[in-house]
N, C-alpha and C. Protein backbone atom coordinates (compact mmCIF):
# COMPACT_ATOMS: atom_id res chain seq x y z
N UNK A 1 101.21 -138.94 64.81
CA UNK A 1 102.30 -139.33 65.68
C UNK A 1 103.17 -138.09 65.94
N UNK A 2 103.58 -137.74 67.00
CA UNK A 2 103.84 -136.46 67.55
C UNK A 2 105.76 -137.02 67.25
N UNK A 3 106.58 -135.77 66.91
CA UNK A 3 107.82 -135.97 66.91
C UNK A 3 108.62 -136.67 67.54
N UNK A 4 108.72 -136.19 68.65
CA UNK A 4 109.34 -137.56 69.75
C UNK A 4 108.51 -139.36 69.39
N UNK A 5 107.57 -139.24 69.45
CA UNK A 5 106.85 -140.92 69.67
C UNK A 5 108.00 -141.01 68.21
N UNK A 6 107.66 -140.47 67.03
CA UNK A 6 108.45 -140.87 66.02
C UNK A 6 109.65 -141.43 66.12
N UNK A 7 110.63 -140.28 66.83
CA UNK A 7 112.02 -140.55 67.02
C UNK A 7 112.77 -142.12 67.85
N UNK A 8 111.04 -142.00 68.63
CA UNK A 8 111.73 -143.41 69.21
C UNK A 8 111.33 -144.76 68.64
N UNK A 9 110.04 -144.98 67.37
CA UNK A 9 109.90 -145.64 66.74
C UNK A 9 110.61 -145.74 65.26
N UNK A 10 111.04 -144.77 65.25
CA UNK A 10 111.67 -145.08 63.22
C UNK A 10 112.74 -145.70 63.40
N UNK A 11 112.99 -145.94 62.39
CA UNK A 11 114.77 -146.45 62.09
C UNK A 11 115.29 -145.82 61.00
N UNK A 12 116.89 -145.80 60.74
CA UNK A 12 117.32 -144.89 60.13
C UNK A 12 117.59 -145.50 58.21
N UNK A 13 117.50 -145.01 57.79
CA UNK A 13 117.35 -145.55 56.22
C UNK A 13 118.63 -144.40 55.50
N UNK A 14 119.36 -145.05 54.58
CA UNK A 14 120.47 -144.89 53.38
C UNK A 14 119.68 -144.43 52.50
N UNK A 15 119.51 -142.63 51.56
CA UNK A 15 118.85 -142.83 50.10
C UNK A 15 119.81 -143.30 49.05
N UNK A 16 119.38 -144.25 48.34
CA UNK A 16 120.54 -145.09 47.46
C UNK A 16 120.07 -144.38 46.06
N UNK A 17 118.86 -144.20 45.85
CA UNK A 17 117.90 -143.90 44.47
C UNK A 17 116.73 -142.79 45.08
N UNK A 18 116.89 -141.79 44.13
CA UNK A 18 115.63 -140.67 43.93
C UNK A 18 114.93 -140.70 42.76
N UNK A 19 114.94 -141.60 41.80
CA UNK A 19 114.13 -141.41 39.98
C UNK A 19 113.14 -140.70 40.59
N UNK A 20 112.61 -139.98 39.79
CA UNK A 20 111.90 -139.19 40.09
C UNK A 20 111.29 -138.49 41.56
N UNK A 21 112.06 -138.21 42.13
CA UNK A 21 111.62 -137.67 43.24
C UNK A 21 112.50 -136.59 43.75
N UNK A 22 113.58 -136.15 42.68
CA UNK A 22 114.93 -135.45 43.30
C UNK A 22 114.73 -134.60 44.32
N UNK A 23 113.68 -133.68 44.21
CA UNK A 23 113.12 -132.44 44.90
C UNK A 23 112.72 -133.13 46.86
N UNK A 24 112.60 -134.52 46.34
CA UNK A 24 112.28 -134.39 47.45
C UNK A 24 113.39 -135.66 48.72
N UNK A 25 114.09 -136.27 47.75
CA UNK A 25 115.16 -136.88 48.38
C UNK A 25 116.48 -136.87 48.28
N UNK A 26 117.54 -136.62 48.96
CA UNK A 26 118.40 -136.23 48.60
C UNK A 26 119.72 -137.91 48.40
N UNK A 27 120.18 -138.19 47.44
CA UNK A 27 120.86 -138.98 47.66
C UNK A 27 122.39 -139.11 48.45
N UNK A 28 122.95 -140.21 49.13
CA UNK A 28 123.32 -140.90 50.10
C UNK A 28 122.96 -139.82 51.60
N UNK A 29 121.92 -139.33 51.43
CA UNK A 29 121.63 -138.84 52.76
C UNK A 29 120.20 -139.63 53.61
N UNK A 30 120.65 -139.88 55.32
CA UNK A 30 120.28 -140.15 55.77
C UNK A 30 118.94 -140.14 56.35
N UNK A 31 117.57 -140.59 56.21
CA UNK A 31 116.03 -140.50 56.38
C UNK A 31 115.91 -141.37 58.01
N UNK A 32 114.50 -140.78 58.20
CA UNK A 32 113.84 -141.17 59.28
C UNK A 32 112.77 -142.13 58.66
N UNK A 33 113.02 -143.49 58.72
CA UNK A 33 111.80 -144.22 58.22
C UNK A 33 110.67 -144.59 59.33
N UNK A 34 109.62 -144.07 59.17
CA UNK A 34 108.56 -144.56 60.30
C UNK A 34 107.87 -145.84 60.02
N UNK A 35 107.79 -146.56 61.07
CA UNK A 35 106.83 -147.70 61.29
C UNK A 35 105.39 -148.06 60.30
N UNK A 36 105.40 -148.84 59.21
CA UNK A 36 104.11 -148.65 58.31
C UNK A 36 103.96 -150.10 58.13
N UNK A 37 103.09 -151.35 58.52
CA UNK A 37 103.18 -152.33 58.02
C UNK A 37 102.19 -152.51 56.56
N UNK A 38 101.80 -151.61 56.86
CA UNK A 38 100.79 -151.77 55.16
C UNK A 38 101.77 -151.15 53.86
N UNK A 39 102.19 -150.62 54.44
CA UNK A 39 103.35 -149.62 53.51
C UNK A 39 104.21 -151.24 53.16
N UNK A 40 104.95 -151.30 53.99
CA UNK A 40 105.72 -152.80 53.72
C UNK A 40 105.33 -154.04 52.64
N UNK A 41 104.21 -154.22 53.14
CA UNK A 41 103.43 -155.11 52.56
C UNK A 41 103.38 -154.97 50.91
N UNK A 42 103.68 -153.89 50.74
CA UNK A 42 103.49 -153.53 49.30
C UNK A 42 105.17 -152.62 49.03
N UNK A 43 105.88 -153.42 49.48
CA UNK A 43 107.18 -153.31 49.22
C UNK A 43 107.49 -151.09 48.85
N UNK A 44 106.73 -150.84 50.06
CA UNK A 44 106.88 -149.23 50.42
C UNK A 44 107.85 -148.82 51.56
N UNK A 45 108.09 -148.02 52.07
CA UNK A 45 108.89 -147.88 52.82
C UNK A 45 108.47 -145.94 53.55
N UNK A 46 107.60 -145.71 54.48
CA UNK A 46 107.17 -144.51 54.97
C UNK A 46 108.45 -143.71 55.50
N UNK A 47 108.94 -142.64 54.84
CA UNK A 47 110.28 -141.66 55.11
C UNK A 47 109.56 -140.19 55.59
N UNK A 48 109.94 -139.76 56.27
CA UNK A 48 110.49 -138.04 56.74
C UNK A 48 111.20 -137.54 55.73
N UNK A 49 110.46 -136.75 54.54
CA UNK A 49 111.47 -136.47 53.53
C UNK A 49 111.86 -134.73 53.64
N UNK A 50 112.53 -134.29 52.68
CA UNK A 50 112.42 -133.12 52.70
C UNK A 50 111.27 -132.15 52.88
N UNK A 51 110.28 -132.30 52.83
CA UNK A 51 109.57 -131.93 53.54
C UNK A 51 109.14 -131.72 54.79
N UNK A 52 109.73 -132.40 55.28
CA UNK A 52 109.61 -132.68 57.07
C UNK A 52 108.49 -133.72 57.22
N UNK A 53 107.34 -133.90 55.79
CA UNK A 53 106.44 -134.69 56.47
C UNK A 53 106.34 -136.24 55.93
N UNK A 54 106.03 -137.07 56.33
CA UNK A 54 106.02 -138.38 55.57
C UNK A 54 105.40 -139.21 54.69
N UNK A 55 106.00 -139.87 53.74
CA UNK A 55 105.50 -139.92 52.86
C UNK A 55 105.96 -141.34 52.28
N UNK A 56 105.57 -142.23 51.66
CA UNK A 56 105.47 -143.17 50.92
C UNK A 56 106.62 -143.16 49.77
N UNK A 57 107.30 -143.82 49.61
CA UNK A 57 108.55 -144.36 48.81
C UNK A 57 108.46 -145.57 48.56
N UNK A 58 109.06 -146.25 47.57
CA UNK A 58 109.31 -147.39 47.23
C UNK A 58 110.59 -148.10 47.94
N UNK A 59 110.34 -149.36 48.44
CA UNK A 59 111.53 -149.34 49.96
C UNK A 59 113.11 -149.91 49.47
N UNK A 60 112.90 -149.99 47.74
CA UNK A 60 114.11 -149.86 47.29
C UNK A 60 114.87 -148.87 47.19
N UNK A 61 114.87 -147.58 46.98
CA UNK A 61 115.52 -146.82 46.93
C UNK A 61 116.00 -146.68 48.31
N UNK A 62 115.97 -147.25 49.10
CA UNK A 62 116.49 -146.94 50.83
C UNK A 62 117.40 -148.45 51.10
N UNK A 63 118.48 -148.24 51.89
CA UNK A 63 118.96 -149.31 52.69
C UNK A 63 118.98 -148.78 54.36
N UNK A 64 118.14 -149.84 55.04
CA UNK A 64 118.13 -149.42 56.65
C UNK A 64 119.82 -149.30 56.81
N UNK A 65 120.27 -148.29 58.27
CA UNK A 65 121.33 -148.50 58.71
C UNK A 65 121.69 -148.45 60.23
N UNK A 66 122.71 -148.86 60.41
CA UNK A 66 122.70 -148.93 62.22
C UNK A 66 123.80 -148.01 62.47
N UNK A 67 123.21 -147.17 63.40
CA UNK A 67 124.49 -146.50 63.85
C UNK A 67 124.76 -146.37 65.32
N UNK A 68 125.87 -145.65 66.04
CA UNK A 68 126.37 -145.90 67.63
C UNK A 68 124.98 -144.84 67.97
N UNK A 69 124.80 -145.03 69.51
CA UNK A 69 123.78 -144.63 69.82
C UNK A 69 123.99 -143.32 69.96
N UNK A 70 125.25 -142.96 69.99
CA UNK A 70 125.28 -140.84 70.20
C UNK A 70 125.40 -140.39 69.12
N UNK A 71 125.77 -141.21 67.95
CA UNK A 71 125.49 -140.97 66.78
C UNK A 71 123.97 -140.62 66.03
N UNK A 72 123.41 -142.11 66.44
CA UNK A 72 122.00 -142.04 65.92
C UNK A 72 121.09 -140.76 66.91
N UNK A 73 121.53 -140.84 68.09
CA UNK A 73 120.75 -139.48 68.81
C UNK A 73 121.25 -138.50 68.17
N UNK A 74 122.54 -138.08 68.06
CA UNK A 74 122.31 -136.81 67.36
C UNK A 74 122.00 -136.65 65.73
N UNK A 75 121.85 -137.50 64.72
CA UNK A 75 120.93 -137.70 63.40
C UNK A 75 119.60 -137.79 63.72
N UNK A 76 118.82 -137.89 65.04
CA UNK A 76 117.38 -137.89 65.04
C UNK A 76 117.47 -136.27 65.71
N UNK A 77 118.45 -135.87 66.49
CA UNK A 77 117.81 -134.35 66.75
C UNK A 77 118.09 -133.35 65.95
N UNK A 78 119.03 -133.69 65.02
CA UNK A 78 118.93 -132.64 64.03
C UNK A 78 117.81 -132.59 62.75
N UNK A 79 116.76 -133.98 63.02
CA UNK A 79 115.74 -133.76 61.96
C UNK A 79 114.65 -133.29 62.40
């Protein structure tokens, strides 16, 4: 999935919890969660992490969030 298709499919996710993952999530900072229904299914949650690339989390450590739309545009172009 090419960057843009992303930007207009994810939604934005809260990190609430990193146990073991510090390196790669930063807590109360804001993720790009992409579209995964198999991920879901098994109570996962697919993030844009520090890495830039995505990866599988447990979809507790995240709370989705809504934000104004010039808001949320500019939190998707700065990732």
């Amino acid at each position: 999935m090419t960057k843009s298709a992303r930007r207009k499919t994810s939604r934005l996710v809260l990190c609430l919890h990193n146990d073991d993952y510090e390196t790669s999530l930063e807590l109360r900072k804001i993720y790009q969660a992409v579209p995964d229904r198999e991920a879901e299914a098994h109570e996962q949650i697919r993030v844009i992490d520090e890495s830039g690339d995505d990866y599988l989390y447990p979809a507790s450590f995240f709370t989705p969030i809504e934000l104004p739309r010039s808001v949320r545009e500019a939190v998707l172009a700065a990732v």
